[in-house]
Protein backbone atom coordinates (compact mmCIF):
# COMPACT_ATOMS: atom_id res chain seq x y z
CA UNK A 1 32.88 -11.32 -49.92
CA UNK A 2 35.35 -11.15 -47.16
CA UNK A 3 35.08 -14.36 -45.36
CA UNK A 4 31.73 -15.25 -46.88
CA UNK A 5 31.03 -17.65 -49.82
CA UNK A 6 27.75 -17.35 -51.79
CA UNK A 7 27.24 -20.81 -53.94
CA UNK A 8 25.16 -21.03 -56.59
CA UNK A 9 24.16 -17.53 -57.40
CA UNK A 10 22.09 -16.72 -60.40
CA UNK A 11 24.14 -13.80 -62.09
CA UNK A 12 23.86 -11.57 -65.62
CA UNK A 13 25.97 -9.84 -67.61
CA UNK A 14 25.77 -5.58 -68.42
CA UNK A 15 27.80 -3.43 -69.95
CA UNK A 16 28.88 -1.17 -66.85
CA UNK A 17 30.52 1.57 -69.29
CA UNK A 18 26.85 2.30 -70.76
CA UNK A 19 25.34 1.90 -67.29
CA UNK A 20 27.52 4.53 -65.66
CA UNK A 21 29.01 6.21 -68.82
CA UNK A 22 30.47 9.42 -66.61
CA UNK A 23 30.83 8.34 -63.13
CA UNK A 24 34.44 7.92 -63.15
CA UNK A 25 34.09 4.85 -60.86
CA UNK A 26 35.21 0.90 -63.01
CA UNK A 27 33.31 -1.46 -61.32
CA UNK A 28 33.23 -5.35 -62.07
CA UNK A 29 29.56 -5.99 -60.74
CA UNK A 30 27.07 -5.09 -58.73
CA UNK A 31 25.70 -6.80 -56.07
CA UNK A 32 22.24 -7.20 -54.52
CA UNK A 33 19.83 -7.09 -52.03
CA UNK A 34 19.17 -11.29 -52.65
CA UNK A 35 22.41 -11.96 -51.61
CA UNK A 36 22.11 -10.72 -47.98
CA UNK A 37 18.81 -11.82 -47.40
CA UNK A 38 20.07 -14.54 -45.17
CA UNK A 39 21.72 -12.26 -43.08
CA UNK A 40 21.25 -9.34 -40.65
CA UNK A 41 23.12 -6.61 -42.94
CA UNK A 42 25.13 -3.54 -41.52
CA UNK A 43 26.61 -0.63 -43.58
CA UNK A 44 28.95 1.62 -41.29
CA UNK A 45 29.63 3.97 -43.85
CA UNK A 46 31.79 6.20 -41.77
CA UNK A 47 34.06 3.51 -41.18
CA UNK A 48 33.66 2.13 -44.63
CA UNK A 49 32.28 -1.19 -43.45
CA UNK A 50 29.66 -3.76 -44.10
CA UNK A 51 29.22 -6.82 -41.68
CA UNK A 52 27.25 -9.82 -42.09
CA UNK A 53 25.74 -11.50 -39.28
CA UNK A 54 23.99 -14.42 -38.87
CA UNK A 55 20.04 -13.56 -37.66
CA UNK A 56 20.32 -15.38 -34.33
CA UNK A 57 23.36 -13.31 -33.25
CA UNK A 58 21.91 -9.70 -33.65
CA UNK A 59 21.32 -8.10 -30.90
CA UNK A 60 18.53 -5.36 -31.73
CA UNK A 61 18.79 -3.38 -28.91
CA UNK A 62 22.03 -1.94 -29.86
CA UNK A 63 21.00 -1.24 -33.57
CA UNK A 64 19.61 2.26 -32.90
CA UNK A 65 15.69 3.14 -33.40
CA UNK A 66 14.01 0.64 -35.61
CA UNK A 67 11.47 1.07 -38.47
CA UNK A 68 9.59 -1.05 -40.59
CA UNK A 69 10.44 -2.30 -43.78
CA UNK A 70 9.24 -3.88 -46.77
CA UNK A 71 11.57 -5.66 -48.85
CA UNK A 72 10.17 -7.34 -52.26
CA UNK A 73 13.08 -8.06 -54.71
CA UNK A 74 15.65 -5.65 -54.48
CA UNK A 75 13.44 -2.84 -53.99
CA UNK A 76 13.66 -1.59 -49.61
CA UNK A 77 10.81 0.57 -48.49
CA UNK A 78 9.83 2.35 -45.52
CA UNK A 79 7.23 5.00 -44.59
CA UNK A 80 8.14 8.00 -43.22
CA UNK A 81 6.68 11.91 -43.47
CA UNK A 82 8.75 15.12 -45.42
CA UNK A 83 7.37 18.00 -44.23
CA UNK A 84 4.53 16.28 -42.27
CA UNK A 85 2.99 14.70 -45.79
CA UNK A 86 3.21 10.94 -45.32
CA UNK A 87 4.57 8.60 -48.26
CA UNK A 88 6.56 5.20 -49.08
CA UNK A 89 10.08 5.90 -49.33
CA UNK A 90 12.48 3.75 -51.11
CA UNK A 91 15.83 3.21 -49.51
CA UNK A 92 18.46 3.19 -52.30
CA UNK A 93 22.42 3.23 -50.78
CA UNK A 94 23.12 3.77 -54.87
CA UNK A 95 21.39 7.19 -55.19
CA UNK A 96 23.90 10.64 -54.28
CA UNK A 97 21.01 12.64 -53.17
CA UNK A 98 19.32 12.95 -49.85
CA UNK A 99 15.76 12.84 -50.98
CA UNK A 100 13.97 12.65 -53.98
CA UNK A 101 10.76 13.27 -54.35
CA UNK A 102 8.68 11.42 -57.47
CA UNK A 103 6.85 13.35 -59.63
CA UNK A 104 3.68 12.40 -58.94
CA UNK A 105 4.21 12.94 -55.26
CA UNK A 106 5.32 16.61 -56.48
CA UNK A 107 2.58 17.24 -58.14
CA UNK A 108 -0.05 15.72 -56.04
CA UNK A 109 1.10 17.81 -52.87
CA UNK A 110 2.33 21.05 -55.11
CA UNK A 111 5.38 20.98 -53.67
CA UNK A 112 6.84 23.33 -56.99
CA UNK A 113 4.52 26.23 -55.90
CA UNK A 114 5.24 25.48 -52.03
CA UNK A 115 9.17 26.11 -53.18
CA UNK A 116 9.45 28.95 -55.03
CA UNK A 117 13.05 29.16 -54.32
CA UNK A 118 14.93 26.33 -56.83
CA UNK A 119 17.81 25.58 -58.45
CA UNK A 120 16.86 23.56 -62.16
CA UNK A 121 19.01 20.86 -62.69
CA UNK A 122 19.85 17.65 -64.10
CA UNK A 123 20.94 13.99 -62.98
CA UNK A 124 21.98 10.81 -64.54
CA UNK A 125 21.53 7.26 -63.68
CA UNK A 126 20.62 3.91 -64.30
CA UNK A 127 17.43 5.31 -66.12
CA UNK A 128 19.36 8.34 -67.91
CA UNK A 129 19.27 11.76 -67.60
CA UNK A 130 16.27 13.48 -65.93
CA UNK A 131 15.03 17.28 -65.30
CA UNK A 132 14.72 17.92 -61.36
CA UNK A 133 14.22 21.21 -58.95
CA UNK A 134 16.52 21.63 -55.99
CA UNK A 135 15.13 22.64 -52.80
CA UNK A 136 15.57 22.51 -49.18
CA UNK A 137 12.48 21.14 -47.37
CA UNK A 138 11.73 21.57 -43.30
CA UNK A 139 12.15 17.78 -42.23
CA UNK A 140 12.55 14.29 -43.55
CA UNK A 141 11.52 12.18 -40.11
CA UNK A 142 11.80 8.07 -40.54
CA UNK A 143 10.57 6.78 -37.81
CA UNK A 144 11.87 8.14 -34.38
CA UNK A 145 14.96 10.16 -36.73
CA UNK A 146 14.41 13.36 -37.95
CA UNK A 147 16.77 14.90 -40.82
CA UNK A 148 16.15 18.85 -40.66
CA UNK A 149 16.11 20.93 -43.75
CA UNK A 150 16.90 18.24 -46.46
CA UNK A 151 18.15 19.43 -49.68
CA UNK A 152 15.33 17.70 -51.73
CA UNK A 153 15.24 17.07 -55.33
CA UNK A 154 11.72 17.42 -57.09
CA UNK A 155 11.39 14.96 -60.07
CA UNK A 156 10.16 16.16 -63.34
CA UNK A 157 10.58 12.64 -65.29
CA UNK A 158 7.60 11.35 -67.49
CA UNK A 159 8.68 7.58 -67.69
CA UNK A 160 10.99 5.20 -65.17
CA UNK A 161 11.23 5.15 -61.21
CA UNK A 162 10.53 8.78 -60.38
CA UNK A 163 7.20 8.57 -62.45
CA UNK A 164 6.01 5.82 -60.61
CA UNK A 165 2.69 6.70 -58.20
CA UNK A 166 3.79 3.35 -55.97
CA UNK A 167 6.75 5.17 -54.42
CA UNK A 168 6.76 9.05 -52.89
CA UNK A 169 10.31 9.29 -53.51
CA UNK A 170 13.92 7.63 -52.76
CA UNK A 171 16.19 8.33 -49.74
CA UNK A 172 19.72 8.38 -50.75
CA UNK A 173 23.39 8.61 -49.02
CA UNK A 174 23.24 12.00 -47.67
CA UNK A 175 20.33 10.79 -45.77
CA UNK A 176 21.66 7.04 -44.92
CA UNK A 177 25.33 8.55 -44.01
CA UNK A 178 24.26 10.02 -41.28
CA UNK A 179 23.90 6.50 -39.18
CA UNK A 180 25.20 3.04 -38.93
CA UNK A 181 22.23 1.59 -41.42
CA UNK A 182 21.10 -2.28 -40.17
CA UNK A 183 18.62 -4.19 -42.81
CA UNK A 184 16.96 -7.45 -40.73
CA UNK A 185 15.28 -8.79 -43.60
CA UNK A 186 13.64 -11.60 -41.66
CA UNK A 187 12.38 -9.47 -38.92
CA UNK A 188 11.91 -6.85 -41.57
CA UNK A 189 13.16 -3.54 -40.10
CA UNK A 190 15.41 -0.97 -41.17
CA UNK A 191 17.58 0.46 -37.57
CA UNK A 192 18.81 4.30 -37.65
CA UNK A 193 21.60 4.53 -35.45
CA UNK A 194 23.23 8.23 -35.25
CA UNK A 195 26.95 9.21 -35.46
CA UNK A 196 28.38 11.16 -32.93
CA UNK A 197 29.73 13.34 -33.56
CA UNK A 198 27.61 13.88 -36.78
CA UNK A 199 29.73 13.47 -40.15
CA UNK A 200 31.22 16.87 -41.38
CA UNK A 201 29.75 17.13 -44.46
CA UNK A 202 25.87 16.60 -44.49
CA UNK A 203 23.63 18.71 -46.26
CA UNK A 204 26.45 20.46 -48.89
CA UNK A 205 25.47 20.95 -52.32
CA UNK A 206 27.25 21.79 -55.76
CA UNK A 207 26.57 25.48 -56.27
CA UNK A 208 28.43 25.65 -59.50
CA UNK A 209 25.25 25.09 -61.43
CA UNK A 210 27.20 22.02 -63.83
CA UNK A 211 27.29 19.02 -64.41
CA UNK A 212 30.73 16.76 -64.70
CA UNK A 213 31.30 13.60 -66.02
CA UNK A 214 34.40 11.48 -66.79
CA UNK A 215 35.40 11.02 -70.34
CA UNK A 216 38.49 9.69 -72.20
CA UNK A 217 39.88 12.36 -72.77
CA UNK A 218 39.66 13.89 -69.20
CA UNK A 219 36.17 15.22 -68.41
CA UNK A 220 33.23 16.77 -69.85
CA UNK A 221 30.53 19.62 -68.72
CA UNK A 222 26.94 17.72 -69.58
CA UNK A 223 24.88 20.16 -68.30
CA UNK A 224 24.59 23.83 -67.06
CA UNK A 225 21.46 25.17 -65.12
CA UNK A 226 20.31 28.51 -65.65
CA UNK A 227 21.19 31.56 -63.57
CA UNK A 228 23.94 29.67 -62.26
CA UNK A 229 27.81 30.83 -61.53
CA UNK A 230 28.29 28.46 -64.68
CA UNK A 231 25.92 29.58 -67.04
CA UNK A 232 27.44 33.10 -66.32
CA UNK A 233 31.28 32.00 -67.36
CA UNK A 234 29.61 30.50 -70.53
């Protein structure tokens, strides 16, 4: 990876077509946390970037605020509040969304009655297709960051990661984007560092009301929420 060899690494083989069947994206592999574990990882996704560096050449102090972390396997978390209710919060730089919120957390804290505004739709991913309500909430804060009116996805899946009770939900790239993201693994924190000026397009949402994904033969509609601009044209 760039100038950086990993030897030895334990590997496995997927079918990447079934994985991401509509993303329009060919990828060769994926690659995970394990890998950078021996490293002091930063992701400057507005400069499309990732650097390596070597633990006892990071200088903290110019990483941004700092939270802690917990890193077992591949799975990042970090506690944080959305609208002042406290939870675990996975950090996931594969998920689209801002926030999601699992469905036990959703149902515990009733957030579905606490948003009567929504917008019913669907997502796919690595565990399929899943039924979820759009909102916007008041504030996702991680540590000393505070994201303002998130547009939040409340889970409604009965089985895989957004039905677990271990997790409150996942933070996703329209969160992340918005800073220069550092991962010490060995000092376990996650640092926050803020653009400026801010990226131009944080917090936009599809308003169409459908779902596209890439197909052979050009693309295909998969879904269509109700009351939508797209369930009106049919």
């Amino acid at each position: 990876l760039g100038k950086m060899t990993f030897a030895r690494q334990p590997f496995y083989t997927f079918d990447f077509g079934q994985l991401y069947a509509g993303g329009g994206v060919k990828m060769m592999g994926m690659i995970g946390a394990p890998s950078f574990r021996g490293y002091v990882t930063c992701i400057d996704f507005t400069h499309s970037v990732i650097d390596l560096i070597e633990p006892a050449r990071f200088d903290p102090h110019r990483a941004g605020s700092s939270l802690r972390m917990s890193a077992k396997e591949s799975e990042i978390t970090v506690h944080g509040t959305f609208d002042d209710i406290p939870g675990v919060f996975q950090v996931d730089t594969g998920s689209p969304t801002t926030l999601t919120l699992a469905a036990p957390f959703v149902a515990q804290h009733h957030l579905l009655k606490r948003f009567p505004r929504q917008v019913e739709t669907s997502s796919g991913g690595v565990g399929g297709s899943t039924r979820e309500y759009h909102v916007r909430g008041r504030n996702l804060v991680l540590g000393a960051q505070r994201i303002p009116q998130p547009i939040t996805a409340l889970a409604a899946a009965s089985k895989g990661q957004l039905a677990r009770s271990s997790i409150s939900g996942i933070i996703g790239i329209g969160a992340l984007k918005r800073y220069v993201v550092t991962l010490d693994f060995s000092g376990k924190q996650l640092f926050l560092k803020p653009y400026d000026p801010a990226p131009a397009d944080l917090d936009t949402y599809d308003r169409s009301g459908m779902r596209i994904e890439a197909d052979p033969a050009g693309l295909r509609v998969v879904a269509v929420s109700p009351g939508t601009p797209a369930a009106e044209a049919g």
